[in-house]
C-alpha atoms as a PDB file:
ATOM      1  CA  UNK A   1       0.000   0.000   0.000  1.00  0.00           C
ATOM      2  CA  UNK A   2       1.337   3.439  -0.469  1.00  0.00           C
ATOM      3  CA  UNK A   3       0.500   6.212   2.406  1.00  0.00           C
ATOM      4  CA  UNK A   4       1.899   9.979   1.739  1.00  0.00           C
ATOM      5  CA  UNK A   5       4.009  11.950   4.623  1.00  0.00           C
ATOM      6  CA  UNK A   6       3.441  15.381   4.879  1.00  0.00           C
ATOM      7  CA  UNK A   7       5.677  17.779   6.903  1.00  0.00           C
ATOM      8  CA  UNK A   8       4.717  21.317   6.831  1.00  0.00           C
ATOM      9  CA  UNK A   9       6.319  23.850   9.025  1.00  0.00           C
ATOM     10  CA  UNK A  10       6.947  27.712   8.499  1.00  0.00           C
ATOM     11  CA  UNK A  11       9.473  27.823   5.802  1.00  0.00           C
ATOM     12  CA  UNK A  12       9.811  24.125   5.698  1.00  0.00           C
ATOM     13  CA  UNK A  13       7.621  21.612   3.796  1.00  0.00           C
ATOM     14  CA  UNK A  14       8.636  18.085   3.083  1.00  0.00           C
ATOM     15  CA  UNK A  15       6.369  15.241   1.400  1.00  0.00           C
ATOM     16  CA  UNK A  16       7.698  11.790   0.704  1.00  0.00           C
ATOM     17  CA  UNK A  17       5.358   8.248  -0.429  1.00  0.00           C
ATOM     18  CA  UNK A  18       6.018   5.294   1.167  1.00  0.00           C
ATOM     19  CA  UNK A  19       5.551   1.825   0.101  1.00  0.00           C
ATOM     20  CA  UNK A  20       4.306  -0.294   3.402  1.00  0.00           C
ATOM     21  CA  UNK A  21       3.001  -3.727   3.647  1.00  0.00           C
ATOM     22  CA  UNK A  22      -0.635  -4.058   3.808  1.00  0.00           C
ATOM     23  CA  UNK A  23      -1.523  -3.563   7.924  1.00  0.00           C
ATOM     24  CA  UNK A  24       1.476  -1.228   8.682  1.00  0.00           C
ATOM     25  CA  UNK A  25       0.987   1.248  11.368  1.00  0.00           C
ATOM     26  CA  UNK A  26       1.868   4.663  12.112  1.00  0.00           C
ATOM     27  CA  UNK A  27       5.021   3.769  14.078  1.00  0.00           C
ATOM     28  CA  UNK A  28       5.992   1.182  10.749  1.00  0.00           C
ATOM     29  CA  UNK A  29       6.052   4.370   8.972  1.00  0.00           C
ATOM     30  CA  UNK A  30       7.948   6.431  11.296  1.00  0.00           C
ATOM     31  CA  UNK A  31      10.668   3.963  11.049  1.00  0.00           C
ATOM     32  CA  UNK A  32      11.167   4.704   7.334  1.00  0.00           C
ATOM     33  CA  UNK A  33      11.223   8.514   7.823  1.00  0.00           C
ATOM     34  CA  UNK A  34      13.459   8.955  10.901  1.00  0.00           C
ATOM     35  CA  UNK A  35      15.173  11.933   9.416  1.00  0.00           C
ATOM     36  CA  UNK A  36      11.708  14.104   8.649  1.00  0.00           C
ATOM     37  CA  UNK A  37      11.262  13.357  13.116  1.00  0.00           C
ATOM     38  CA  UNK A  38      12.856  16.257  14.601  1.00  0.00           C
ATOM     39  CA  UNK A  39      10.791  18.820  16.470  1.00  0.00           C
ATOM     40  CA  UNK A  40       7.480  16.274  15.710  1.00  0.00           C
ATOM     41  CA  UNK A  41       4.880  16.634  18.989  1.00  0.00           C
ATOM     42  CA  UNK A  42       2.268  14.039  16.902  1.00  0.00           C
ATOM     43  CA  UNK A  43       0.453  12.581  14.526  1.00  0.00           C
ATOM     44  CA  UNK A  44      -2.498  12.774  12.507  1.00  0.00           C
ATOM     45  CA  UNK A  45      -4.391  10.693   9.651  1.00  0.00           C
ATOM     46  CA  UNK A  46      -6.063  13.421   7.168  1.00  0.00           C
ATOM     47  CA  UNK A  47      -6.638  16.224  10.101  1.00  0.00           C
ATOM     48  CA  UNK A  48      -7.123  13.648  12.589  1.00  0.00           C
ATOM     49  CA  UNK A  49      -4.978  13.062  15.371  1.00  0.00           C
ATOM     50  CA  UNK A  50      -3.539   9.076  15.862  1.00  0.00           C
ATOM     51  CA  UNK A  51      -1.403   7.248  17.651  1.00  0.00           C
ATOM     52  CA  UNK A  52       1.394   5.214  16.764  1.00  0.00           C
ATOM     53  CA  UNK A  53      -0.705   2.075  16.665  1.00  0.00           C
ATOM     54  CA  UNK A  54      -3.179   3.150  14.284  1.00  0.00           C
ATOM     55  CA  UNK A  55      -3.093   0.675  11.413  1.00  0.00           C
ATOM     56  CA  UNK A  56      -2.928   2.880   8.020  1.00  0.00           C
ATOM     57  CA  UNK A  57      -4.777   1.973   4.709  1.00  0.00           C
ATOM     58  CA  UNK A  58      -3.666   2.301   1.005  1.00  0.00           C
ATOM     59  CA  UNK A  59      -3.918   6.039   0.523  1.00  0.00           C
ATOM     60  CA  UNK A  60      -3.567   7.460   3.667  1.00  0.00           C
ATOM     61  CA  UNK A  61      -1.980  11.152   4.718  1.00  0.00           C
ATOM     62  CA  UNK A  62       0.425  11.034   7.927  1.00  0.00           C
ATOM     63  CA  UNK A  63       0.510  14.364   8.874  1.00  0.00           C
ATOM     64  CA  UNK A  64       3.652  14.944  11.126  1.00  0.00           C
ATOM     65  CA  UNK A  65       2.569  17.593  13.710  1.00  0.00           C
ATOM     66  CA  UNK A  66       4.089  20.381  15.529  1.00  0.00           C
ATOM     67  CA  UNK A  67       3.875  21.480  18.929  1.00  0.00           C
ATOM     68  CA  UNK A  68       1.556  24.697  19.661  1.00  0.00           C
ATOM     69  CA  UNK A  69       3.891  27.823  19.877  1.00  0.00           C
ATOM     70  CA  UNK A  70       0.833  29.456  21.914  1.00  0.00           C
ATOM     71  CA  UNK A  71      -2.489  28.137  23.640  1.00  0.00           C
ATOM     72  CA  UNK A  72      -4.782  29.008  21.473  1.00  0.00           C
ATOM     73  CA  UNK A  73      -7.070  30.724  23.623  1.00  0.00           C
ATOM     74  CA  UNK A  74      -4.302  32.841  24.736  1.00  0.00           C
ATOM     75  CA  UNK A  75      -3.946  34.367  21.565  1.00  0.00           C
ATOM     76  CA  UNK A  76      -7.472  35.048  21.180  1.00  0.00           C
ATOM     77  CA  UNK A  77      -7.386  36.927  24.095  1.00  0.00           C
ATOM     78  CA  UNK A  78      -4.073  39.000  22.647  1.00  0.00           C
ATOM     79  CA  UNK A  79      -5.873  39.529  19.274  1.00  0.00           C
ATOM     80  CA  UNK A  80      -8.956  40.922  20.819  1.00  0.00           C
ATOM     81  CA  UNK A  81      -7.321  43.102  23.702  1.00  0.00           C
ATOM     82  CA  UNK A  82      -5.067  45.060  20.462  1.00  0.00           C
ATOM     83  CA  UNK A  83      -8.349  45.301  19.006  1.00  0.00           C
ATOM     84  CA  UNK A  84      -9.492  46.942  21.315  1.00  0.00           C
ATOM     85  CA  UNK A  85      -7.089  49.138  22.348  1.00  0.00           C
ATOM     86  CA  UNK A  86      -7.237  50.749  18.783  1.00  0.00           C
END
Protein backbone atom coordinates (compact mmCIF):
# COMPACT_ATOMS: atom_id res chain seq x y z
CA UNK A 1 0.00 0.00 0.00
CA UNK A 2 1.34 3.44 -0.47
CA UNK A 3 0.50 6.21 2.41
CA UNK A 4 1.90 9.98 1.74
CA UNK A 5 4.01 11.95 4.62
CA UNK A 6 3.44 15.38 4.88
CA UNK A 7 5.68 17.78 6.90
CA UNK A 8 4.72 21.32 6.83
CA UNK A 9 6.32 23.85 9.03
CA UNK A 10 6.95 27.71 8.50
CA UNK A 11 9.47 27.82 5.80
CA UNK A 12 9.81 24.12 5.70
CA UNK A 13 7.62 21.61 3.80
CA UNK A 14 8.64 18.08 3.08
CA UNK A 15 6.37 15.24 1.40
CA UNK A 16 7.70 11.79 0.70
CA UNK A 17 5.36 8.25 -0.43
CA UNK A 18 6.02 5.29 1.17
CA UNK A 19 5.55 1.83 0.10
CA UNK A 20 4.31 -0.29 3.40
CA UNK A 21 3.00 -3.73 3.65
CA UNK A 22 -0.64 -4.06 3.81
CA UNK A 23 -1.52 -3.56 7.92
CA UNK A 24 1.48 -1.23 8.68
CA UNK A 25 0.99 1.25 11.37
CA UNK A 26 1.87 4.66 12.11
CA UNK A 27 5.02 3.77 14.08
CA UNK A 28 5.99 1.18 10.75
CA UNK A 29 6.05 4.37 8.97
CA UNK A 30 7.95 6.43 11.30
CA UNK A 31 10.67 3.96 11.05
CA UNK A 32 11.17 4.70 7.33
CA UNK A 33 11.22 8.51 7.82
CA UNK A 34 13.46 8.96 10.90
CA UNK A 35 15.17 11.93 9.42
CA UNK A 36 11.71 14.10 8.65
CA UNK A 37 11.26 13.36 13.12
CA UNK A 38 12.86 16.26 14.60
CA UNK A 39 10.79 18.82 16.47
CA UNK A 40 7.48 16.27 15.71
CA UNK A 41 4.88 16.63 18.99
CA UNK A 42 2.27 14.04 16.90
CA UNK A 43 0.45 12.58 14.53
CA UNK A 44 -2.50 12.77 12.51
CA UNK A 45 -4.39 10.69 9.65
CA UNK A 46 -6.06 13.42 7.17
CA UNK A 47 -6.64 16.22 10.10
CA UNK A 48 -7.12 13.65 12.59
CA UNK A 49 -4.98 13.06 15.37
CA UNK A 50 -3.54 9.08 15.86
CA UNK A 51 -1.40 7.25 17.65
CA UNK A 52 1.39 5.21 16.76
CA UNK A 53 -0.70 2.07 16.66
CA UNK A 54 -3.18 3.15 14.28
CA UNK A 55 -3.09 0.67 11.41
CA UNK A 56 -2.93 2.88 8.02
CA UNK A 57 -4.78 1.97 4.71
CA UNK A 58 -3.67 2.30 1.01
CA UNK A 59 -3.92 6.04 0.52
CA UNK A 60 -3.57 7.46 3.67
CA UNK A 61 -1.98 11.15 4.72
CA UNK A 62 0.42 11.03 7.93
CA UNK A 63 0.51 14.36 8.87
CA UNK A 64 3.65 14.94 11.13
CA UNK A 65 2.57 17.59 13.71
CA UNK A 66 4.09 20.38 15.53
CA UNK A 67 3.87 21.48 18.93
CA UNK A 68 1.56 24.70 19.66
CA UNK A 69 3.89 27.82 19.88
CA UNK A 70 0.83 29.46 21.91
CA UNK A 71 -2.49 28.14 23.64
CA UNK A 72 -4.78 29.01 21.47
CA UNK A 73 -7.07 30.72 23.62
CA UNK A 74 -4.30 32.84 24.74
CA UNK A 75 -3.95 34.37 21.57
CA UNK A 76 -7.47 35.05 21.18
CA UNK A 77 -7.39 36.93 24.09
CA UNK A 78 -4.07 39.00 22.65
CA UNK A 79 -5.87 39.53 19.27
CA UNK A 80 -8.96 40.92 20.82
CA UNK A 81 -7.32 43.10 23.70
CA UNK A 82 -5.07 45.06 20.46
CA UNK A 83 -8.35 45.30 19.01
CA UNK A 84 -9.49 46.94 21.32
CA UNK A 85 -7.09 49.14 22.35
CA UNK A 86 -7.24 50.75 18.78
Amino acid sequence: MQIEVLKAWPRVHAQRTLDLADGSTVSDALAAIADLMDDVAGYAVFGVRVETDAVLRDGDRLELLRALQIDPKDARRRRAAERAAR
